[in-house]
Protein backbone atom coordinates (compact mmCIF):
# COMPACT_ATOMS: atom_id res chain seq x y z
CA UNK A 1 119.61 90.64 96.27
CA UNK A 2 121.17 93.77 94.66
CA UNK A 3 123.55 95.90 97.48
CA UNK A 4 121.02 99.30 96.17
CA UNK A 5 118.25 97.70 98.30
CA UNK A 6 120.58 97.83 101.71
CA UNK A 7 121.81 101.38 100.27
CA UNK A 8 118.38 102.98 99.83
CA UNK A 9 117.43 101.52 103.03
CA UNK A 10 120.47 102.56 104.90
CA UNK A 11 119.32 106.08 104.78
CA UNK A 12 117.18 106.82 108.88
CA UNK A 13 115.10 109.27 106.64
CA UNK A 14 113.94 106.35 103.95
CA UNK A 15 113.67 104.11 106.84
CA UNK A 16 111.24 106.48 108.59
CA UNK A 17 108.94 107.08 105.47
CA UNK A 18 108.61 103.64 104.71
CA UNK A 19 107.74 103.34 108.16
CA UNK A 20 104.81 105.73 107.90
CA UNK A 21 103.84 104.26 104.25
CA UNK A 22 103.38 101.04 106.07
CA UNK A 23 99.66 102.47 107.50
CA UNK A 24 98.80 102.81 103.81
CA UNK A 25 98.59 106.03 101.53
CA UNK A 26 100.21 109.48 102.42
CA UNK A 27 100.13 112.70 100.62
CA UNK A 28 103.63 114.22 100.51
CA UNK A 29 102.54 116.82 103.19
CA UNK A 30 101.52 114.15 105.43
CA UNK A 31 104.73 112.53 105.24
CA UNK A 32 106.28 115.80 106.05
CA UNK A 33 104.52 116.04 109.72
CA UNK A 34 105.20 112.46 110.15
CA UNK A 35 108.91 112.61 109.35
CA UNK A 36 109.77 116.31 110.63
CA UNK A 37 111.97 117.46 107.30
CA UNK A 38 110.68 120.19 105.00
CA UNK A 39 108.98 118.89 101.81
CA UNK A 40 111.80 119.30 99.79
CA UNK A 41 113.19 116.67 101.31
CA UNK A 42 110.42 114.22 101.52
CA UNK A 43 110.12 114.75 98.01
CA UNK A 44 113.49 114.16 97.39
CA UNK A 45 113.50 110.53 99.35
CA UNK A 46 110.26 109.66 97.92
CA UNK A 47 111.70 110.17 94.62
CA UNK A 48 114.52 107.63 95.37
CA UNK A 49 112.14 105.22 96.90
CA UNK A 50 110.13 105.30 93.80
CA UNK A 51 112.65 105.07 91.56
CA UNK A 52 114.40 102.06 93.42
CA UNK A 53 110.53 100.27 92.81
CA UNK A 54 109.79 100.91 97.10
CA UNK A 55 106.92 103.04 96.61
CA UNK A 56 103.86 103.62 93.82
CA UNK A 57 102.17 107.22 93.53
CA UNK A 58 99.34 108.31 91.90
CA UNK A 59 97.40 111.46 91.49
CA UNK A 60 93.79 111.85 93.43
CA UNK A 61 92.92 115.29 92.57
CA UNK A 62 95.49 118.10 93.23
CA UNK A 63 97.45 115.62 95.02
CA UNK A 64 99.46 112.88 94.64
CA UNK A 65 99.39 109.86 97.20
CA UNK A 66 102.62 107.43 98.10
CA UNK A 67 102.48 104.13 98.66
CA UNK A 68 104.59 100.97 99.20
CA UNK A 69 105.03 98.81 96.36
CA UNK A 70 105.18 94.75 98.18
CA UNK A 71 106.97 93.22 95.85
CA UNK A 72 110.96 94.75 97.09
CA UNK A 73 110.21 94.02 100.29
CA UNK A 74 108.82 89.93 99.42
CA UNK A 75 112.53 89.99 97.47
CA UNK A 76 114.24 91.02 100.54
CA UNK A 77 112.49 88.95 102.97
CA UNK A 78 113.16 85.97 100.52
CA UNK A 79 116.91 86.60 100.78
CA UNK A 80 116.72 87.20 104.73
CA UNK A 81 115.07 83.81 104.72
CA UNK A 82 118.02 81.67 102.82
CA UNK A 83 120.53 83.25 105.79
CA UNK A 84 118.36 82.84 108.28
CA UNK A 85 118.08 79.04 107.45
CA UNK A 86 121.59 78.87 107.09
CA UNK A 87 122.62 80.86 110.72
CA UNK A 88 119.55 78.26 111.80
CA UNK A 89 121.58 75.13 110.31
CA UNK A 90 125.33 77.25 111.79
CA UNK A 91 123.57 76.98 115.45
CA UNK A 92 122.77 73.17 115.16
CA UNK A 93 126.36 71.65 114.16
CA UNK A 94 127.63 74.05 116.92
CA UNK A 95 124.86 72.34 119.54
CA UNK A 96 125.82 69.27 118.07
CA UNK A 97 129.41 69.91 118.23
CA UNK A 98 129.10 71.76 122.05
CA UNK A 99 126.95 68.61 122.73
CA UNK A 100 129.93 66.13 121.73
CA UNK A 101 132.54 67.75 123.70
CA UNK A 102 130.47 68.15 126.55
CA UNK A 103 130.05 63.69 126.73
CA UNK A 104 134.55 63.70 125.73
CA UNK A 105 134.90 65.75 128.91
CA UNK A 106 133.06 62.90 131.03
């Protein structure tokens, strides 16, 4: 997992729209209610989010509609997976271990 995924995300703004992106497509000016900056802005965050593969837009009429793109977020629930497994695996030597020294002390 590239560090540019946890950088991108790090941003409360980013965080937010992808938040609202999650109930499907949005129109920049819908994003803008949603997320209380001025457009500028939005537009400025979308653009990172589409560069960094996060979202997909494409025109429908005069306007152009944002969505998410699934296949980031897969990748980074893949990775959260492999540590979770392994802080799973960390917790069961301990209760092992916390276990053993519990039957020494008897």
């Amino acid at each position: 997992m590239h560090t540019a995924v946890f950088d991108i995300l790090a941003d409360p703004t980013r965080r937010r729209i992808v938040e609202v992106l999650r109930s499907g497509e949005h129109a920049v000016n819908d994003i803008v209610e949603e997320v209380g900056i001025d457009q500028s802005g939005v537009s400025r965050h979308l653009h990172i989010l589409h560069q960094a593969g996060f979202v997909q837009v494409h025109p429908n009429g005069p306007k152009r509609l944002y969505s998410l793109r699934p296949e980031p977020f897969r990748e980074l629930e893949t990775w959260l997976r492999s540590y979770r497994q392994s802080m799973q695996e960390s917790f069961s030597r301990l209760d092992a271990h916390l276990e053993r020294m519990k039957k020494e002390v008897k």
